[in-house]
N, C-alpha and C. Protein backbone atom coordinates (compact mmCIF):
# COMPACT_ATOMS: atom_id res chain seq x y z
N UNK A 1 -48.24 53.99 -29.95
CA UNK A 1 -47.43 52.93 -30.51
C UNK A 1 -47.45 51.69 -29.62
N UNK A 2 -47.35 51.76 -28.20
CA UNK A 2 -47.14 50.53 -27.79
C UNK A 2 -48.38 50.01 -26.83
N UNK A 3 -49.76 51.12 -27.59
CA UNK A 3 -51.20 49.79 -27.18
C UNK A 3 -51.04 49.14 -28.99
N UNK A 4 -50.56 49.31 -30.35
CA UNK A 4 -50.52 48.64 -31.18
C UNK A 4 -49.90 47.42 -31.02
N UNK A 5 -48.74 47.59 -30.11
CA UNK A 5 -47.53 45.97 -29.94
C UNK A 5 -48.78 45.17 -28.91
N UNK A 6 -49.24 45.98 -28.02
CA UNK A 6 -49.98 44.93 -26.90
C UNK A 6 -50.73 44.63 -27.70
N UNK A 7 -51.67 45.24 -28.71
CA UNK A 7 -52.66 44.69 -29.21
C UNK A 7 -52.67 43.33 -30.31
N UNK A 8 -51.22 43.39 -30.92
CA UNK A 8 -50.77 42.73 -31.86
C UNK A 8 -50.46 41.34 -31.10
N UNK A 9 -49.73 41.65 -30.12
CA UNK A 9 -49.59 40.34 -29.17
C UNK A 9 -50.51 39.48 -28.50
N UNK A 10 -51.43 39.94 -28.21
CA UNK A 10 -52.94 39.70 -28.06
C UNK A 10 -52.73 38.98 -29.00
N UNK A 11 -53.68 39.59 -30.23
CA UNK A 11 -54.06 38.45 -31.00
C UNK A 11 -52.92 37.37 -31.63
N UNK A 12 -51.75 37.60 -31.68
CA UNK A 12 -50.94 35.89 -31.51
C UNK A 12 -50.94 35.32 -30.83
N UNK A 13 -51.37 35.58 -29.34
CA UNK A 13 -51.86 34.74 -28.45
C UNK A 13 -52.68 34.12 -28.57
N UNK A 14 -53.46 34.75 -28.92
CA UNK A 14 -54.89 33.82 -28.76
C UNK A 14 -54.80 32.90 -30.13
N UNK A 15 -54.43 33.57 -30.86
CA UNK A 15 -54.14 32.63 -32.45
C UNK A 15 -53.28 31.06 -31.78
N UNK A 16 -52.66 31.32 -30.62
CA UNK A 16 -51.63 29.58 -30.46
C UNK A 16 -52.21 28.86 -29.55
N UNK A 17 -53.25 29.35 -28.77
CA UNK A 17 -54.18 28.42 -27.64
C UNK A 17 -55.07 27.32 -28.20
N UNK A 18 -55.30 26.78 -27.38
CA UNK A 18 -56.04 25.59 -27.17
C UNK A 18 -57.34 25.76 -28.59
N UNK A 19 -57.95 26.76 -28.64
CA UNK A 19 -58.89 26.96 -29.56
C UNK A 19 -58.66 27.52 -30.72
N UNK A 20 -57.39 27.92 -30.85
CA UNK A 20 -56.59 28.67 -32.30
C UNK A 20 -56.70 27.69 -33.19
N UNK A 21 -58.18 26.83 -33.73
CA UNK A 21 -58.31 25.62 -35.05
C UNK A 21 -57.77 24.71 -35.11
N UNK A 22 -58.16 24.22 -36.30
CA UNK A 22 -57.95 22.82 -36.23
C UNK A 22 -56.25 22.37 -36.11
N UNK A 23 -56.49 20.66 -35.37
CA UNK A 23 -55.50 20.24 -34.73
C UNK A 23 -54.79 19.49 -36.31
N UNK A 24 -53.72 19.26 -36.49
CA UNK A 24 -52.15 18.54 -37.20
C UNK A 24 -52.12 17.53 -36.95
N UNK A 25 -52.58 17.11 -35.30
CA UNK A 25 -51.80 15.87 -35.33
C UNK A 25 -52.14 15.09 -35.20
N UNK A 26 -52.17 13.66 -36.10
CA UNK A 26 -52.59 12.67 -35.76
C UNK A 26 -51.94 11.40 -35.33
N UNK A 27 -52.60 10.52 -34.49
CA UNK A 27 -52.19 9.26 -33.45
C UNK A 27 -52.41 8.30 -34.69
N UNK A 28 -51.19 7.65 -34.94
CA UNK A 28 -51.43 6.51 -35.65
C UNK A 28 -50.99 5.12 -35.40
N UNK A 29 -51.93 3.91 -36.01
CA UNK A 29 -51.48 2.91 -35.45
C UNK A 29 -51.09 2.47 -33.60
N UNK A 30 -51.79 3.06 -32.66
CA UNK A 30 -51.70 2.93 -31.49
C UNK A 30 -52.15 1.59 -30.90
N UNK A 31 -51.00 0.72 -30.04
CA UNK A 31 -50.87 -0.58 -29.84
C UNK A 31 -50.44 -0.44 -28.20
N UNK A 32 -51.12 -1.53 -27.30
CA UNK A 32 -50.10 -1.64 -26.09
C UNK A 32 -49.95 -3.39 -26.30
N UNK A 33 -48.97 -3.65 -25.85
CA UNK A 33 -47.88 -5.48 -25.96
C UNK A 33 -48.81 -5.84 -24.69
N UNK A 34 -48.85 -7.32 -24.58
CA UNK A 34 -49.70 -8.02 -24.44
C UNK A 34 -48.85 -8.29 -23.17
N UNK A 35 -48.75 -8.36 -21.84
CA UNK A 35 -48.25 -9.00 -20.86
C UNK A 35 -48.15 -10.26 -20.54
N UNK A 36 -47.28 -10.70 -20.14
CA UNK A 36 -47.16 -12.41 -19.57
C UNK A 36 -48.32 -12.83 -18.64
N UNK A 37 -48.22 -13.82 -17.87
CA UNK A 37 -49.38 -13.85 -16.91
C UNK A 37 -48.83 -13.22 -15.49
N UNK A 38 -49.52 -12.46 -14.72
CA UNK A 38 -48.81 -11.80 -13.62
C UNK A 38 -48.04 -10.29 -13.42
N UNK A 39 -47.54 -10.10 -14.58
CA UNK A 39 -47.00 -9.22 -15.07
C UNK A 39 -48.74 -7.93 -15.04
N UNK A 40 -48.21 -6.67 -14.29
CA UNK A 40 -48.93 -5.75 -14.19
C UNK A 40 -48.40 -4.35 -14.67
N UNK A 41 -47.76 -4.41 -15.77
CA UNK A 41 -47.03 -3.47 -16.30
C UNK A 41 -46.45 -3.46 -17.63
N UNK A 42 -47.18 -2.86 -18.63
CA UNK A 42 -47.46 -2.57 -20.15
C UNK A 42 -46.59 -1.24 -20.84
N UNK A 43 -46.40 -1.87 -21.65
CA UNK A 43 -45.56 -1.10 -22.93
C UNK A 43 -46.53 -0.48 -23.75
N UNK A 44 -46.90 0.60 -24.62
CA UNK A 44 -47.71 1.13 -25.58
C UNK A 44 -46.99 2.41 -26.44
N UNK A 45 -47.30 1.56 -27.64
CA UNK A 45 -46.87 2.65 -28.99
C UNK A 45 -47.50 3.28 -29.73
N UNK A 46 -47.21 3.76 -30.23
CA UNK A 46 -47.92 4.69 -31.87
C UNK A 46 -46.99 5.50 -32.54
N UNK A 47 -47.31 5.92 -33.81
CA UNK A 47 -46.41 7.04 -33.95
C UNK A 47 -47.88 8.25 -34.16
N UNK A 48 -47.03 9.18 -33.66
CA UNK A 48 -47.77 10.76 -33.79
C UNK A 48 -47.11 11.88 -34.66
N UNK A 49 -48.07 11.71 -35.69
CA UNK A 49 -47.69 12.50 -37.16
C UNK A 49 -48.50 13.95 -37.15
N UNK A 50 -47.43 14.77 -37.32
CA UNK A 50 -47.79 16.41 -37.10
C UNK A 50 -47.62 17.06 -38.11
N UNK A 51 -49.04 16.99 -38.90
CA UNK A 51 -48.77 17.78 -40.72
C UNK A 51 -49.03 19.07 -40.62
N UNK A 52 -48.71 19.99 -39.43
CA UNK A 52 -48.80 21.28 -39.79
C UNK A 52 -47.58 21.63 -38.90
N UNK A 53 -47.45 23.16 -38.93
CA UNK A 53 -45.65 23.86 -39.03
C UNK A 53 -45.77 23.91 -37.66
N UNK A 54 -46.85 23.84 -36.50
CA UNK A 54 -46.46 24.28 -35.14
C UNK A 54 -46.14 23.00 -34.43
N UNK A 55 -44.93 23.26 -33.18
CA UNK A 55 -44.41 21.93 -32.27
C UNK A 55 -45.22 21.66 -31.57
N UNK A 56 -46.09 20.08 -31.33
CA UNK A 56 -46.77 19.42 -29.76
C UNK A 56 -45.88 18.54 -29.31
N UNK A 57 -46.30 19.27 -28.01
CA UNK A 57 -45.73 18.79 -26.85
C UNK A 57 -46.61 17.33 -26.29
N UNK A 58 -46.49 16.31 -26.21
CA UNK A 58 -46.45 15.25 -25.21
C UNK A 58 -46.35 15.84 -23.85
N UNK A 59 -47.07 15.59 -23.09
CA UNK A 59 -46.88 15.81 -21.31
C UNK A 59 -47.20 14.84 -20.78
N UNK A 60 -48.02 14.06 -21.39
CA UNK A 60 -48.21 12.77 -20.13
C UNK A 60 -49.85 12.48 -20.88
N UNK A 61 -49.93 11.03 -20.24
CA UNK A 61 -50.83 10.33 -20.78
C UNK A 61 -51.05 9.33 -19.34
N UNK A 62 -52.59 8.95 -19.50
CA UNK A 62 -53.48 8.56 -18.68
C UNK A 62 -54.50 7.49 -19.13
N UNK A 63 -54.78 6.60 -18.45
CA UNK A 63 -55.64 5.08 -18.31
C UNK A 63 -56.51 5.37 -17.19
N UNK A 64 -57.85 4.95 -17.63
CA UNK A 64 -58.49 4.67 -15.89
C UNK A 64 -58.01 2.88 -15.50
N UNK A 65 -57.89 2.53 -16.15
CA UNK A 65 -57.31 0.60 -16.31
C UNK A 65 -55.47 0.93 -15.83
N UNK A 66 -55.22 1.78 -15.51
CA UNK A 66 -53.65 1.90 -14.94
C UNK A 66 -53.15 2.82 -13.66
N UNK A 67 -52.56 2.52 -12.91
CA UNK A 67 -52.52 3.48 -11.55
C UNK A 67 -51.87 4.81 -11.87
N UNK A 68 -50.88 4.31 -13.15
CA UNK A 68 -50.00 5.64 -13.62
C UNK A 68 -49.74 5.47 -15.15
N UNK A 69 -49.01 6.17 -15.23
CA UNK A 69 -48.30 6.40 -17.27
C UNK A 69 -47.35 7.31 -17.32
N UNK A 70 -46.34 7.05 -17.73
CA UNK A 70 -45.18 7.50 -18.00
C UNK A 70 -44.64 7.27 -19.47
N UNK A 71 -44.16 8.43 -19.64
CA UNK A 71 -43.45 8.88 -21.40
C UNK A 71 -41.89 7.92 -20.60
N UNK A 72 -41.21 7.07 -21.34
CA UNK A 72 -39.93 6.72 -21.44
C UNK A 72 -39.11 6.87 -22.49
N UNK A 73 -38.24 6.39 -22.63
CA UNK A 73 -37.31 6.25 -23.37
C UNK A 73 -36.09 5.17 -23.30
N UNK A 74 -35.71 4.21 -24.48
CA UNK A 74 -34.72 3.47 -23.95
C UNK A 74 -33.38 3.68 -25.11
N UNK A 75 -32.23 3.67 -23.84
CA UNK A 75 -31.41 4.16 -24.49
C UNK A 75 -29.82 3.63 -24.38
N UNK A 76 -28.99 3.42 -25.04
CA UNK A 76 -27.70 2.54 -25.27
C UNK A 76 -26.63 3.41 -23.79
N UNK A 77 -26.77 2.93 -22.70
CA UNK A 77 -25.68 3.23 -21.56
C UNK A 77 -24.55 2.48 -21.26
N UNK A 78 -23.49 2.75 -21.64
CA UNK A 78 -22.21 1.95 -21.04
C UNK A 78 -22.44 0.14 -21.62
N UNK A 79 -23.06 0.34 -22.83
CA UNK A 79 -23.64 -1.14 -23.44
C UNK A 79 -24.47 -1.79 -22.89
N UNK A 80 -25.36 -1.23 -22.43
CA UNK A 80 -26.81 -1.47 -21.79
C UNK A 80 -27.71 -0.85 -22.31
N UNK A 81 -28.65 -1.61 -22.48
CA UNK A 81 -30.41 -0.81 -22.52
C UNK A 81 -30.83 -0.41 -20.91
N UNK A 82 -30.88 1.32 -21.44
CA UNK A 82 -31.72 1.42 -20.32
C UNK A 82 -32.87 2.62 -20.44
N UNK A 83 -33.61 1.72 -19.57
CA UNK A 83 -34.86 2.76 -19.57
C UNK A 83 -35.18 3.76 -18.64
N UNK A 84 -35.64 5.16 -19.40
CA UNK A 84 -35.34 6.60 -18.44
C UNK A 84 -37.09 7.11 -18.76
N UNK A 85 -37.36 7.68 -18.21
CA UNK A 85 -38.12 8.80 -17.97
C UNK A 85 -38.14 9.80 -18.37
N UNK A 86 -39.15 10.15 -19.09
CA UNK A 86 -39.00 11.60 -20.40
C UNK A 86 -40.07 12.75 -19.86
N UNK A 87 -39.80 13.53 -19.37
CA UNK A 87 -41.09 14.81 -19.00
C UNK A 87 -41.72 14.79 -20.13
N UNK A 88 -41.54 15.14 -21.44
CA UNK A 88 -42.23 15.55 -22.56
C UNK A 88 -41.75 14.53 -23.90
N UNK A 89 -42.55 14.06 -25.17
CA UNK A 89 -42.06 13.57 -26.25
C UNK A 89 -42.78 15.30 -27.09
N UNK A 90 -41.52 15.76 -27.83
CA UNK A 90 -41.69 16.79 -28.58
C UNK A 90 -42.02 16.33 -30.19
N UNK A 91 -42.96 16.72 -31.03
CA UNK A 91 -43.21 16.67 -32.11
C UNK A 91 -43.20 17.97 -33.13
N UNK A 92 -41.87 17.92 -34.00
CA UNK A 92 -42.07 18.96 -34.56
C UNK A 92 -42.67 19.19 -35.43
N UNK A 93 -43.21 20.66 -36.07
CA UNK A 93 -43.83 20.94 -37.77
C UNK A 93 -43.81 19.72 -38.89
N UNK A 94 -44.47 19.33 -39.20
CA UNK A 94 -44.41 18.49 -40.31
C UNK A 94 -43.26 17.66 -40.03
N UNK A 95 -43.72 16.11 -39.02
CA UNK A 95 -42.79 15.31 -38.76
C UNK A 95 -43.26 14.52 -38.18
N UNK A 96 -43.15 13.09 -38.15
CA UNK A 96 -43.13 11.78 -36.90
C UNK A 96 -42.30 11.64 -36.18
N UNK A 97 -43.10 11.23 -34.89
CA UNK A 97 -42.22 10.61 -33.89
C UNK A 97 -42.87 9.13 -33.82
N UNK A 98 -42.12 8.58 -34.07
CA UNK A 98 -42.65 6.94 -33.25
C UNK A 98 -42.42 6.74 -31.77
N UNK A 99 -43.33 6.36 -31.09
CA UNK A 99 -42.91 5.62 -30.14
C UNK A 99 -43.16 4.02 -30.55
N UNK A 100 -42.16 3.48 -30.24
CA UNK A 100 -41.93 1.83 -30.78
C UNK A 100 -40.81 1.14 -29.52
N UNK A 101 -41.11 -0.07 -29.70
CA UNK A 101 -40.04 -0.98 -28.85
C UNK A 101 -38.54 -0.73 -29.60
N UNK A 102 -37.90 -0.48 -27.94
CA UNK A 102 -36.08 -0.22 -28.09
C UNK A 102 -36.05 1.64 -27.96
N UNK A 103 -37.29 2.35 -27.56
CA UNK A 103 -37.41 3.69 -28.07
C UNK A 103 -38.35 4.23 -27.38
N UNK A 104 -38.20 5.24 -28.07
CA UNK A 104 -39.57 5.91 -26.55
C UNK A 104 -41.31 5.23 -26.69
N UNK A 105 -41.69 5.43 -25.64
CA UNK A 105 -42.98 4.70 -25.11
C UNK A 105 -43.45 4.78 -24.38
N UNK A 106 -44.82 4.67 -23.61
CA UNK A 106 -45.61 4.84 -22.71
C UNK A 106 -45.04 3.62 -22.20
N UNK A 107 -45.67 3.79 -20.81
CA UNK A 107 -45.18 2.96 -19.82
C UNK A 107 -47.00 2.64 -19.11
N UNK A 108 -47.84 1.62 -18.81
CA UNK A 108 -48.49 1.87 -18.07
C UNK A 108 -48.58 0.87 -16.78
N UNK A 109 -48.88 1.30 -15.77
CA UNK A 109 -48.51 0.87 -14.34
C UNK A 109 -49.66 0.18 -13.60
N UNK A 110 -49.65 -0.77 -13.02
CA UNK A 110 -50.79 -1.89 -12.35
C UNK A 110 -52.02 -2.03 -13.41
N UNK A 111 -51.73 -2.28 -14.86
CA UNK A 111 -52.72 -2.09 -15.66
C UNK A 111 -53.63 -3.80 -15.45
N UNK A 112 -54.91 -3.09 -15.35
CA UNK A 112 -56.22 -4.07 -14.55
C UNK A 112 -55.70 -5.00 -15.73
N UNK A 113 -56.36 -4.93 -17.36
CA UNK A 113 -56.09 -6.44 -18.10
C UNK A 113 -54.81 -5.74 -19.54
N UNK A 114 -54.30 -6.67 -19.85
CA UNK A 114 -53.37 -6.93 -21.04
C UNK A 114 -53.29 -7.61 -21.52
N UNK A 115 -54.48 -8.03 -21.80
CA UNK A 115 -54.61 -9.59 -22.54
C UNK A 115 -54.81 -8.73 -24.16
N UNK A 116 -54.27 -10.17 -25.46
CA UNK A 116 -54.43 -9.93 -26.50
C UNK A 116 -56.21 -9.39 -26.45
N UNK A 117 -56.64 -8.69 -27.39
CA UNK A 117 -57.83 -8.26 -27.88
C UNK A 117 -58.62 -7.74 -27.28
N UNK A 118 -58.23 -6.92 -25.66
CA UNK A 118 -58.65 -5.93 -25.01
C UNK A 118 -58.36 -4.44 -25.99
N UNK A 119 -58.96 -3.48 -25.44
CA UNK A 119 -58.87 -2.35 -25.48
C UNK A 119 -58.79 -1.40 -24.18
N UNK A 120 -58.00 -0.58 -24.36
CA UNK A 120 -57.55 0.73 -23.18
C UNK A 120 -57.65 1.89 -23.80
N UNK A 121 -58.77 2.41 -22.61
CA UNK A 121 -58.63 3.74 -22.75
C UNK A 121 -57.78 4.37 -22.26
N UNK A 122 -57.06 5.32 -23.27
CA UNK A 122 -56.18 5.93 -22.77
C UNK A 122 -56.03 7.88 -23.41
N UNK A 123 -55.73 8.66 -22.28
CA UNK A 123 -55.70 9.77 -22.86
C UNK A 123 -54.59 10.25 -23.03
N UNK A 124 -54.15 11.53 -23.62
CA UNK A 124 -52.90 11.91 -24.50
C UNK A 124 -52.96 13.48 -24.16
N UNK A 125 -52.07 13.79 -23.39
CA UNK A 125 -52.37 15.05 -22.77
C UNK A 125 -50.73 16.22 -23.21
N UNK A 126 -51.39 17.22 -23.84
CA UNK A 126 -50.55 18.14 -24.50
C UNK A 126 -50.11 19.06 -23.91
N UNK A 127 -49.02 19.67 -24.10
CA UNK A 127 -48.57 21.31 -23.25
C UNK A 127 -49.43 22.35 -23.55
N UNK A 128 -50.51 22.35 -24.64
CA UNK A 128 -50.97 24.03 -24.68
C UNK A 128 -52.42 23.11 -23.87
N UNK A 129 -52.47 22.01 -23.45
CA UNK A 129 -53.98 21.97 -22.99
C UNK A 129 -54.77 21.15 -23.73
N UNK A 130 -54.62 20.59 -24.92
CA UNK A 130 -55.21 20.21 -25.97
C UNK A 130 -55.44 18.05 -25.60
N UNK A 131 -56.02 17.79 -25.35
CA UNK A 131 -56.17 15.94 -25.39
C UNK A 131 -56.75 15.58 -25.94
N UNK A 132 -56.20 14.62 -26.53
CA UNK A 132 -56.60 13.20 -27.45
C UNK A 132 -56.98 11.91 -26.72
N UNK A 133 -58.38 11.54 -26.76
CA UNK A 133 -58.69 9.93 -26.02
C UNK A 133 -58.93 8.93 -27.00
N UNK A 134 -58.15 7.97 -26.46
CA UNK A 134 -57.73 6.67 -27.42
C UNK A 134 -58.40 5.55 -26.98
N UNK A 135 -58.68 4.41 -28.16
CA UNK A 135 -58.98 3.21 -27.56
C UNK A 135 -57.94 2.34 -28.29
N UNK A 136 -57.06 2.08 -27.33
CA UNK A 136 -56.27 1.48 -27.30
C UNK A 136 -56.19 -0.47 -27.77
N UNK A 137 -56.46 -0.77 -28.75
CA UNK A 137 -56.05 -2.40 -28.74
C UNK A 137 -54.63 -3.03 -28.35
N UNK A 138 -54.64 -4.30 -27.27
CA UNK A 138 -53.40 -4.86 -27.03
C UNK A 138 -53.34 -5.88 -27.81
N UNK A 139 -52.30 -5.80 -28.52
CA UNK A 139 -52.08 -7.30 -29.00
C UNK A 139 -50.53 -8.04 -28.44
N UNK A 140 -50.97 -9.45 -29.06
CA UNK A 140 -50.20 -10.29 -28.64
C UNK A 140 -48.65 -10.15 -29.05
N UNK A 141 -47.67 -10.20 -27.95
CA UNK A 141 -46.57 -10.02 -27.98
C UNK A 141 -46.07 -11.26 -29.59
N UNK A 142 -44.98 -10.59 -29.42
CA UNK A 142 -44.36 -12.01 -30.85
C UNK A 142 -43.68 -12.97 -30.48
N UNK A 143 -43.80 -14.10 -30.33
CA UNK A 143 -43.07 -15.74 -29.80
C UNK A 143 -41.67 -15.68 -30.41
N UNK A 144 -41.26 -16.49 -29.50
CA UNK A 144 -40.24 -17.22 -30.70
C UNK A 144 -40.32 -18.32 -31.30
N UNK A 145 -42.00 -18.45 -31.80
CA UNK A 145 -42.52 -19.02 -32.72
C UNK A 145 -42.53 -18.69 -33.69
N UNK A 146 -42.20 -17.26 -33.67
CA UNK A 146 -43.10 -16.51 -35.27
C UNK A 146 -41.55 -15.87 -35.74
N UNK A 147 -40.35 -16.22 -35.56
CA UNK A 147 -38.85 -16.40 -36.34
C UNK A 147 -38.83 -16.62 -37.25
C-alpha cells in the first residue's frame, strides 16, 4: 500500500515542475516610463494573465541594462503613498494581475538608457523555475500637456 502513495506522489510531482506542459501565462502589454534627464531609475508594467487553474509565482525579474529589479508595491500609509518591496507578485488560476502606476511594479535600478523608443531586455523569473524574456519598449511619460 504505501509504495502505491509514494508512487502516486511521484507522478504529481513531476506533473507540477518546470516541464509538466504548456505554460497559462501570458505577459501583456509590457511598458517601462520614460525617465527625466539624469534620473537612473525606471518604473515598468504589464499585466500577467493566467488562463489556466494553477498559481505563478513572480520572484523577481532581471535587466542586463539595470544593476537590480525589484517587485514593489505602492500603497495608501497614514495618507501617504508609499512604496514597499514585494518578495513575490502571486497570480492566481484564471486571473490578472496588473502591474500599473499607483500599484505594484517593477522597479529597475541604474538603468543604462530610458529614453522614449528604446527597448529592455528584461527577464521574468518564476517560483517553480520557469522564465519569461521580454523586450521591453519605454515610452514617453504623459505631460501636462496631454490634460
Amino acid at each position: 500500500m504505501s509504495r502505491l502513495v509514494i508512487l502516486t506522489l511521484a507522478l504529481l510531482l513531476s506533473a507540477c515542475g518546470p516541464g509538466g506542459g504548456e505554460r497559462s501565462l501570458t505577459v501583456v502589454e509590457p511598458w517601462i516610463r520614460e525617465t527625466p534627464p539624469g534620473s537612473t531609475v525606471a518604473a515598468g508594467y504589464m499585466r500577467l494573465r493566467n488562463e489556466g487553474r494553477t498559481q505563478q509565482v513572480l520572484i523577481a525579474a532581471r535587466s542586463p541594462e539595470a544593476s537590480r529589479m525589484e517587485l514593489h508595491t505602492m500603497r495608501e500609509e497614514d495618507g501617504m503613498m508609499r512604496m514597499r518591496q514585494v518578495d513575490s507578485i502571486v497570480i492566481d488560476g484564471r486571473s490578472t494581475v496588473a502591474l500599473e502606476p499607483g500599484g505594484l511594479h517593477l522597479m529597475l535600478f541604474d538603468i543604462e538608457t530610458a529614453e522614449a523608443g528604446h527597448r529592455v531586455p528584461v527577464t521574468l523569473s518564476f517560483e517553480d523555475g520557469w522564465e519569461v524574456e521580454l523586450s521591453v519598449p519605454v515610452r514617453a511619460a504623459m505631460g501636462g500637456h496631454n490634460h
